[in-house]
N, C-alpha and C. Protein backbone atom coordinates (compact mmCIF):
# COMPACT_ATOMS: atom_id res chain seq x y z
N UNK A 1 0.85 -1.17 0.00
CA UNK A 1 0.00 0.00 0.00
C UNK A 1 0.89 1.23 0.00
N UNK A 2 0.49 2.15 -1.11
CA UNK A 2 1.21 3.14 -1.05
C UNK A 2 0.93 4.33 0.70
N UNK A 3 2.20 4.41 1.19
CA UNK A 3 1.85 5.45 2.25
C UNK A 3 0.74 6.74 2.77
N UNK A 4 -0.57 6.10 2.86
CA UNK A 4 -1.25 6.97 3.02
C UNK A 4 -1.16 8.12 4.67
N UNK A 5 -0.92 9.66 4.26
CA UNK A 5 -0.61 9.96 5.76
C UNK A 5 -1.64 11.67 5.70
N UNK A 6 -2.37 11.39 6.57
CA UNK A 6 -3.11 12.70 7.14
C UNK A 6 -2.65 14.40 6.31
N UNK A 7 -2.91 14.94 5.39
CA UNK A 7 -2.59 16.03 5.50
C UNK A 7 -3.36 17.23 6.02
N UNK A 8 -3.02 18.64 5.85
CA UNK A 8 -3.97 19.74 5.60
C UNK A 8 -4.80 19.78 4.38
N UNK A 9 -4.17 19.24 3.37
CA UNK A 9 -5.33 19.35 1.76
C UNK A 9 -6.42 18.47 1.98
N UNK A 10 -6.37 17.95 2.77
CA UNK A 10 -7.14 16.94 3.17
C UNK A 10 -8.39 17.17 3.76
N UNK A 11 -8.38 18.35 4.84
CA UNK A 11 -9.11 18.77 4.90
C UNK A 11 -10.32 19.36 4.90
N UNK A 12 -11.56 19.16 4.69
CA UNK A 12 -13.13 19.23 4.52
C UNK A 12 -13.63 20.72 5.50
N UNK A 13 -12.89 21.04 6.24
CA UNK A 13 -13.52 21.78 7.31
C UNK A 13 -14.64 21.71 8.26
N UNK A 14 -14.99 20.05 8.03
CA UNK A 14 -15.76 19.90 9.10
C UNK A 14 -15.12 18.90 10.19
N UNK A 15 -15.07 19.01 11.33
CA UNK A 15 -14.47 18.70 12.24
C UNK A 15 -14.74 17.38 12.00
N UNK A 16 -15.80 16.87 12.06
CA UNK A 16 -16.48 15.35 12.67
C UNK A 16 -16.06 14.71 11.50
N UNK A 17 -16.29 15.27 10.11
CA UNK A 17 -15.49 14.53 8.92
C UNK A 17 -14.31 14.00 8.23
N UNK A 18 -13.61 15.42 8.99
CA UNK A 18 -11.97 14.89 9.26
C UNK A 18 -11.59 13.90 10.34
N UNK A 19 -12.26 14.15 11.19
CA UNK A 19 -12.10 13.29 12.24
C UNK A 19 -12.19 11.53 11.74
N UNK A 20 -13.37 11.68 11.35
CA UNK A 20 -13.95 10.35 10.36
C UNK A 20 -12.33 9.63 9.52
N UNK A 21 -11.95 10.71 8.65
CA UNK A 21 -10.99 10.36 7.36
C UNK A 21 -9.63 10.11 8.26
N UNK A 22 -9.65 11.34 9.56
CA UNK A 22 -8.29 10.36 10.23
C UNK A 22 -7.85 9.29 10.68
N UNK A 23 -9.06 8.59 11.57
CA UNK A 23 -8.88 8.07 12.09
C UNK A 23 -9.03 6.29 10.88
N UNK A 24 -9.32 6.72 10.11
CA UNK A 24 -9.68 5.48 8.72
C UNK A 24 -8.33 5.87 8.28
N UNK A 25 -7.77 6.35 7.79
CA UNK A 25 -6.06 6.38 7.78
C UNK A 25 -5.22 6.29 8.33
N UNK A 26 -5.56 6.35 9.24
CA UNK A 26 -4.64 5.11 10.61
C UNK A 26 -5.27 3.84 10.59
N UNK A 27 -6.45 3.38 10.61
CA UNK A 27 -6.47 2.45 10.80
C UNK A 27 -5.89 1.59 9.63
N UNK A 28 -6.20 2.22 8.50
CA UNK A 28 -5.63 1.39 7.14
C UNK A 28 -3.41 1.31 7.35
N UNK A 29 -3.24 2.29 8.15
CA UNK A 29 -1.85 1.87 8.18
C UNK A 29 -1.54 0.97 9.03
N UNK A 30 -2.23 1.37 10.49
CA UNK A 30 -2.44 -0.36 10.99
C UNK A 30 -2.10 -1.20 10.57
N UNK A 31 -3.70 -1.69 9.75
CA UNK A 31 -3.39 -3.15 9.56
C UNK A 31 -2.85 -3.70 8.38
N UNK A 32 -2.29 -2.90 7.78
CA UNK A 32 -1.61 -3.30 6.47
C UNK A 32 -0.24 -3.81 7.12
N UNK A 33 0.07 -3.41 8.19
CA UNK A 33 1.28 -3.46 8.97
C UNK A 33 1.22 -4.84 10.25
N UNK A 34 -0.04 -4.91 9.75
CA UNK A 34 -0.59 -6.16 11.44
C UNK A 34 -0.37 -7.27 10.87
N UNK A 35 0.08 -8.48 11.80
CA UNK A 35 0.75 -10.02 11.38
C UNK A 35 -0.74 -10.44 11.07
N UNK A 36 -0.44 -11.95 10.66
CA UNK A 36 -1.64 -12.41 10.33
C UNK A 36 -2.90 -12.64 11.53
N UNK A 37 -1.98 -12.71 12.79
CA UNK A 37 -3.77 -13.25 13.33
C UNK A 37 -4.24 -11.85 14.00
N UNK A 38 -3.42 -10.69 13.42
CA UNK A 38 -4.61 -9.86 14.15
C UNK A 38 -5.06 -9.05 12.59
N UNK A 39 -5.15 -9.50 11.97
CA UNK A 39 -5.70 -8.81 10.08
C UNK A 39 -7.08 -8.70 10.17
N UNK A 40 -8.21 -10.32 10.94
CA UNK A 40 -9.17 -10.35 10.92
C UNK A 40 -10.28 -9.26 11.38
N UNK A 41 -9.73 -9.16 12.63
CA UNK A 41 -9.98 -8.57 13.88
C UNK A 41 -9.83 -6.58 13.59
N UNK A 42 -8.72 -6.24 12.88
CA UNK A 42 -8.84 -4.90 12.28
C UNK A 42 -9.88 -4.77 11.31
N UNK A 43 -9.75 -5.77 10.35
CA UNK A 43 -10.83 -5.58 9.03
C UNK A 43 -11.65 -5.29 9.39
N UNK A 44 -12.48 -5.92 10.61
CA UNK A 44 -14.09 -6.29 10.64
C UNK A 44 -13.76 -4.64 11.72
N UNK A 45 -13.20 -4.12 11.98
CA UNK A 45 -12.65 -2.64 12.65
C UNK A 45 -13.17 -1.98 11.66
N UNK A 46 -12.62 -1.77 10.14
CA UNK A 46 -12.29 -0.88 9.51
C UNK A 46 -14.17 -0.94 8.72
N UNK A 47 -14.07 -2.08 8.81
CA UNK A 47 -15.60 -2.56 7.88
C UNK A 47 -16.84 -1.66 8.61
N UNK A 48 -16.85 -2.05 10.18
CA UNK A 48 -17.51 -1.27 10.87
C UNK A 48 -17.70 0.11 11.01
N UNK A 49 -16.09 0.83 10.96
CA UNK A 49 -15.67 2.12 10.95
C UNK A 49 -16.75 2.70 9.31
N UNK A 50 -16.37 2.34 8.63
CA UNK A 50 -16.85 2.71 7.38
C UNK A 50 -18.52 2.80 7.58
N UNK A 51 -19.09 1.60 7.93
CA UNK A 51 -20.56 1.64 8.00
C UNK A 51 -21.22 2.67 8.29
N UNK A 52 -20.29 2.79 9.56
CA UNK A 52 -20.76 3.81 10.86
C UNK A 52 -21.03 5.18 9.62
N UNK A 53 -19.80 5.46 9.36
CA UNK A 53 -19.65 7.08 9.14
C UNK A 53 -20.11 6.67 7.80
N UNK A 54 -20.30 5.95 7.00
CA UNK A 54 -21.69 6.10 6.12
C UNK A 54 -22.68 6.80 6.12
N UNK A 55 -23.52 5.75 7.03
CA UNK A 55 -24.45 6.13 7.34
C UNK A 55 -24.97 7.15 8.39
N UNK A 56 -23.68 7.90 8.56
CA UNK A 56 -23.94 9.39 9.22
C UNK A 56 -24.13 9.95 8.12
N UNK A 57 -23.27 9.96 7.38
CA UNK A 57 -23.47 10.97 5.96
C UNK A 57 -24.15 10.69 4.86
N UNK A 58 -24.94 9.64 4.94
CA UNK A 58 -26.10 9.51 4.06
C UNK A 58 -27.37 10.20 5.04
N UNK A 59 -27.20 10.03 5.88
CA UNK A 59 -28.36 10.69 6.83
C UNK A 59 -28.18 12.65 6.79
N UNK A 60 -27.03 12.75 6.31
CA UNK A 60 -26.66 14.50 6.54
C UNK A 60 -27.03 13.95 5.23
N UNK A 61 -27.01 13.65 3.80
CA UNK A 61 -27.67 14.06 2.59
C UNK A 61 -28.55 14.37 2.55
N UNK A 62 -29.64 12.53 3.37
CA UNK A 62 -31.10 12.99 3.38
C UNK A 62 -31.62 14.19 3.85
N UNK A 63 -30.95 14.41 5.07
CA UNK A 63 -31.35 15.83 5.92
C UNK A 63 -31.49 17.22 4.93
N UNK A 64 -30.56 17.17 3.90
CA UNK A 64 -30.26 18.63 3.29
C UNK A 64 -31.45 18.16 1.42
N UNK A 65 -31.78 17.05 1.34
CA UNK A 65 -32.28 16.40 0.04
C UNK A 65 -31.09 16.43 -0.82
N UNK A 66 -30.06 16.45 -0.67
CA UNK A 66 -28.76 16.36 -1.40
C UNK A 66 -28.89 15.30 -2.75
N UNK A 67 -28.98 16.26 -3.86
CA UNK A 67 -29.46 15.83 -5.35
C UNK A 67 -28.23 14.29 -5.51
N UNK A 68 -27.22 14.56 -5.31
CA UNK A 68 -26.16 13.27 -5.62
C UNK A 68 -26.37 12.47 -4.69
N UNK A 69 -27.02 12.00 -3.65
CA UNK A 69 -27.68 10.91 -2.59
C UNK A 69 -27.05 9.53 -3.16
N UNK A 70 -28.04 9.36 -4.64
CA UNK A 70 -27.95 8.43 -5.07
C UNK A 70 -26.10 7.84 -5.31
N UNK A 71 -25.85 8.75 -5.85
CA UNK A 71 -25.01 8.50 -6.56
C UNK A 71 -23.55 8.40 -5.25
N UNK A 72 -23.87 9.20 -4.53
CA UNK A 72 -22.69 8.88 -3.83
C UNK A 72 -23.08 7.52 -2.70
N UNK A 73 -24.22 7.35 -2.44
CA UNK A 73 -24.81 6.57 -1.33
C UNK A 73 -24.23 4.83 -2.16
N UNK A 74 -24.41 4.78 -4.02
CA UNK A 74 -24.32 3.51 -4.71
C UNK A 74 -22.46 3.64 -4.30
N UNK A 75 -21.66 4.40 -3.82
CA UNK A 75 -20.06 4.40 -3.94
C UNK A 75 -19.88 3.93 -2.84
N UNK A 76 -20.69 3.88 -1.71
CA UNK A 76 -20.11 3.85 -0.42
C UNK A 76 -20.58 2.14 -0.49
N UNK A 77 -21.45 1.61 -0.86
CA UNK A 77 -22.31 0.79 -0.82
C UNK A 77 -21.34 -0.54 -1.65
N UNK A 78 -20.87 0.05 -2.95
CA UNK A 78 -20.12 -0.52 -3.94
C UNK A 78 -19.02 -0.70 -2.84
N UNK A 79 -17.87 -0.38 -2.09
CA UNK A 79 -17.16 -0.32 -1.20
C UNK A 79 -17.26 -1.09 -0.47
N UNK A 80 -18.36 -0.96 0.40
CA UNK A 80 -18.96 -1.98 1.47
C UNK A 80 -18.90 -3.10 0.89
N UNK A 81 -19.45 -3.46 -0.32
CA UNK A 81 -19.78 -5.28 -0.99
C UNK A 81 -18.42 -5.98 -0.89
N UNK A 82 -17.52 -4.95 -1.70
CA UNK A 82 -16.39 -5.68 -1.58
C UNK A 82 -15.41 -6.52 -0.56
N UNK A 83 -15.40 -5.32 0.52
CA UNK A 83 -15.03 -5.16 1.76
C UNK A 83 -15.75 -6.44 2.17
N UNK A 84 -17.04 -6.47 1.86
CA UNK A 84 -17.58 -7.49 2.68
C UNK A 84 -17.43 -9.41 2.12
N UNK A 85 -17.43 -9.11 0.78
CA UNK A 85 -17.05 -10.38 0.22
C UNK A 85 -15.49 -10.88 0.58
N UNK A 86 -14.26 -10.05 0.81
CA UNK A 86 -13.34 -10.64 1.69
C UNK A 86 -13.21 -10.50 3.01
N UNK A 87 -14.44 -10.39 4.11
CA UNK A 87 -14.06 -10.71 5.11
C UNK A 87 -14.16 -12.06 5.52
N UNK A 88 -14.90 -13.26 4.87
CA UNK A 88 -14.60 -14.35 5.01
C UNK A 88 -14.05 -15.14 4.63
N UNK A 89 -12.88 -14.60 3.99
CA UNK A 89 -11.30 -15.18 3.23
C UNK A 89 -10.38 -14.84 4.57
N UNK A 90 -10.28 -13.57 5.05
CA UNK A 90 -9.90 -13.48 6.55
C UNK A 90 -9.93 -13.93 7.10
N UNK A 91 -11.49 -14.59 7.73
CA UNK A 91 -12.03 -14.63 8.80
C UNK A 91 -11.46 -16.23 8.90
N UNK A 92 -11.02 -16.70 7.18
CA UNK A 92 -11.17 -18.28 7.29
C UNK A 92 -9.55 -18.51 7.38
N UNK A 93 -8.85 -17.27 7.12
CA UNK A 93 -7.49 -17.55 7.17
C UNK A 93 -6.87 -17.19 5.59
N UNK A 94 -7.00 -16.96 4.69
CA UNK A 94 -6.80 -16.68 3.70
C UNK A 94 -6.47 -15.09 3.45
N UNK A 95 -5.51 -14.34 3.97
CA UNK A 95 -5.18 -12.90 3.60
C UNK A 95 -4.73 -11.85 2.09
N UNK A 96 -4.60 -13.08 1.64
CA UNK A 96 -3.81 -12.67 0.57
C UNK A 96 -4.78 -11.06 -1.00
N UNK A 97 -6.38 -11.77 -0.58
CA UNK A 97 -7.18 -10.87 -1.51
C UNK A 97 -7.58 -10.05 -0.21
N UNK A 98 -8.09 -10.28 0.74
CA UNK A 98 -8.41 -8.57 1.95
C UNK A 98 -7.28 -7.58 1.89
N UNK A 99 -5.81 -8.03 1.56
CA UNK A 99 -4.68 -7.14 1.89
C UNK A 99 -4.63 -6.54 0.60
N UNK A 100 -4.62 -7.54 -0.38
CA UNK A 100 -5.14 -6.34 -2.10
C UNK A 100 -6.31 -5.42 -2.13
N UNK A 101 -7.00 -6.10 -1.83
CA UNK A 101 -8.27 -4.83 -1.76
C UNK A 101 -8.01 -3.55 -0.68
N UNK A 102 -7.48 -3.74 0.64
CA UNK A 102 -7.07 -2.75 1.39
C UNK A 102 -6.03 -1.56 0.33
N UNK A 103 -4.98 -2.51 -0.10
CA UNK A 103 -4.06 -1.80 -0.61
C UNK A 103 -4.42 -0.93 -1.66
N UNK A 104 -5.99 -0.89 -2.14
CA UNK A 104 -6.38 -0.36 -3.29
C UNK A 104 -7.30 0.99 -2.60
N UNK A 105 -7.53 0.43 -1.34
CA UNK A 105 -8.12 1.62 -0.45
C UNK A 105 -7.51 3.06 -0.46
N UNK A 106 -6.79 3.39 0.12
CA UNK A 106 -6.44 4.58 0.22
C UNK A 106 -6.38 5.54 -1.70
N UNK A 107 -6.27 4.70 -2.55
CA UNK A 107 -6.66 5.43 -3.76
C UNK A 107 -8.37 5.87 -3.95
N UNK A 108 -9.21 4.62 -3.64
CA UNK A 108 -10.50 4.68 -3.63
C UNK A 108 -10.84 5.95 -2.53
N UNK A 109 -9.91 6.18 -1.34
CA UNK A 109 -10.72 7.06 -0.26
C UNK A 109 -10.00 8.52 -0.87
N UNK A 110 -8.74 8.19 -1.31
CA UNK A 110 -8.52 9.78 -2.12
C UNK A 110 -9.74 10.22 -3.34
N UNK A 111 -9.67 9.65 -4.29
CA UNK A 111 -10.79 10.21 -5.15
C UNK A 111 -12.12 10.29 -4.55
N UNK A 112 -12.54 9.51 -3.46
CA UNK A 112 -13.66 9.89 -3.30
C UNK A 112 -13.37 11.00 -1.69
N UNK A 113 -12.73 11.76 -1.81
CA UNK A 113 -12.71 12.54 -0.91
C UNK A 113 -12.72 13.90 -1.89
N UNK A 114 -12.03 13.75 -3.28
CA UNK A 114 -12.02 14.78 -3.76
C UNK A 114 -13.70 15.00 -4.66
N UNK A 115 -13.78 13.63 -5.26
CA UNK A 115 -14.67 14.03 -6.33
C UNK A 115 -16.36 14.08 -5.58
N UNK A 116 -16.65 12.90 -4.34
CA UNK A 116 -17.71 13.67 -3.67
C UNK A 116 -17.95 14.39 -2.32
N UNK A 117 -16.81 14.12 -1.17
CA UNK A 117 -16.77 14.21 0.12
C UNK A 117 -17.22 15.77 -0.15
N UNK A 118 -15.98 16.24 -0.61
CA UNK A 118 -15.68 18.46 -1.08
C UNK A 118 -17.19 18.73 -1.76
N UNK A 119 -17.91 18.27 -2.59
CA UNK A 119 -18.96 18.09 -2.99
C UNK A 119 -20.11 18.61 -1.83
N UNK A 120 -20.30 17.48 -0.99
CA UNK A 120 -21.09 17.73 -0.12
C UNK A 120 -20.98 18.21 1.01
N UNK A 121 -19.98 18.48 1.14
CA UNK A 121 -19.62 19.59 2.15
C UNK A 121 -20.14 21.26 1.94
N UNK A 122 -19.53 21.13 0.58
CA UNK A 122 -20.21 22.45 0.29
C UNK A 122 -22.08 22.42 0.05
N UNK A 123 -22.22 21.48 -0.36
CA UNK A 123 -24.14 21.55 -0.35
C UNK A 123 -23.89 21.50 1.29
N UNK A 124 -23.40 20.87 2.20
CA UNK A 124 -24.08 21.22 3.75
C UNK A 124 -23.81 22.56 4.42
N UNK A 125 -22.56 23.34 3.84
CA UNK A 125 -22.58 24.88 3.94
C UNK A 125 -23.21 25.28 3.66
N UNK A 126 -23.87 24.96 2.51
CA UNK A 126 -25.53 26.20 2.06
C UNK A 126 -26.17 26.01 2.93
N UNK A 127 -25.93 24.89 3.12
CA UNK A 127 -27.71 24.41 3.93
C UNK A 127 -27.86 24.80 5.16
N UNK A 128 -26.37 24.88 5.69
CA UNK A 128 -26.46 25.16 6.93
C UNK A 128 -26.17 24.01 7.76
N UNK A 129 -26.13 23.09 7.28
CA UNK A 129 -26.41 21.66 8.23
C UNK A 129 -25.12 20.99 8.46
N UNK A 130 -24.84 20.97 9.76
CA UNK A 130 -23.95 20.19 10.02
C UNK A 130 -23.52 19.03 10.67
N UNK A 131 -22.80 18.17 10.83
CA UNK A 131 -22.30 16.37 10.99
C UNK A 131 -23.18 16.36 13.29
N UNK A 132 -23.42 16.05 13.11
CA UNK A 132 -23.89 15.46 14.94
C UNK A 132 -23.08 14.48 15.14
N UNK A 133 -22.27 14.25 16.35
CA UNK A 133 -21.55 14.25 16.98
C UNK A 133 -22.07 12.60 17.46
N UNK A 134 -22.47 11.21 17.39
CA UNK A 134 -23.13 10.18 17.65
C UNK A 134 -22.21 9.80 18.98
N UNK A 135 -23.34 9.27 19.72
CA UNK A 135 -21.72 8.84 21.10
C UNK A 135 -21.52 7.39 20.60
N UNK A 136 -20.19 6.90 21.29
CA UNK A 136 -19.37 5.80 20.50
C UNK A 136 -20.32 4.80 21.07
N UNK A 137 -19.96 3.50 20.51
CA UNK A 137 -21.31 2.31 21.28
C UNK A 137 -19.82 1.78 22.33
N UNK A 138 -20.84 1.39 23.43
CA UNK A 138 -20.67 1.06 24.34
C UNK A 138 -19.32 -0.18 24.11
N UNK A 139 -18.31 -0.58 24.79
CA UNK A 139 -17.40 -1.64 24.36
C UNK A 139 -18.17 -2.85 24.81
N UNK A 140 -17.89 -3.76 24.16
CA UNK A 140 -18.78 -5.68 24.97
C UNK A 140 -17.74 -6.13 25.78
């Protein structure tokens, strides 16, 4: 995986969104870096991480009627399938396609930071509307 690392261009100006993109760029350096028996155990991390802040920001679309919904809601979704069709190559011991698909991540989260994240950021500046703050779930 090419070195993905936090910048300022990076930036969205919304707190809770950056927050979102940092902490998913650490985790992707993580576990690209984690031995095999803890790979599983991050993925289903990163899989979760993603869901989560999805579906915060499909919920800030709906909130504003954000015309590209569709279109960005089918990217996150397209993402998710994948993600989800190798977590039981992981889960079964098989690393070799979860660590390619990771490694293809940080290109997938650059373009889509530029071509829709900046996008809807600016429709939630018009709107006025901004990211809510969800409290973390409880640890088991």
């Amino acid at each position: 995986m090419a070195a993905l690392t936090w910048s300022p261009q990076m930036s969205l100006g919304i707190t809770e969104m950056d927050n979102a993109h940092k902490a998913l760029i650490q985790d992707l350096t993580d576990i690209m870096s984690a031995p095999d028996p803890e790979f599983s155990a991050r993925l289903l991390r990163i899989v979760a991480l993603l869901e989560n802040d999805f579906r915060e920001e499909e919920a800030l679309m709906e909130k504003i009627n954000y015309p590209e919904l569709r279109v960005h809601r089918e990217e996150h979704a397209e993402l998710l399938s994948t993600l989800h069709h190798v977590v039981p190559k992981a889960m079964s011991g098989d690393y070799v396609l979860p660590r390619q698909v990771l490694n293809m991540l940080p290109q997938w989260f650059l373009n889509h930071l530029v071509r829709m994240d900046s996008a809807l950021v600016k429709a939630l500046n018009a709107a006025g509307a901004r990211p809510v703050k969800h409290a973390e779930a409880a640890p088991q």
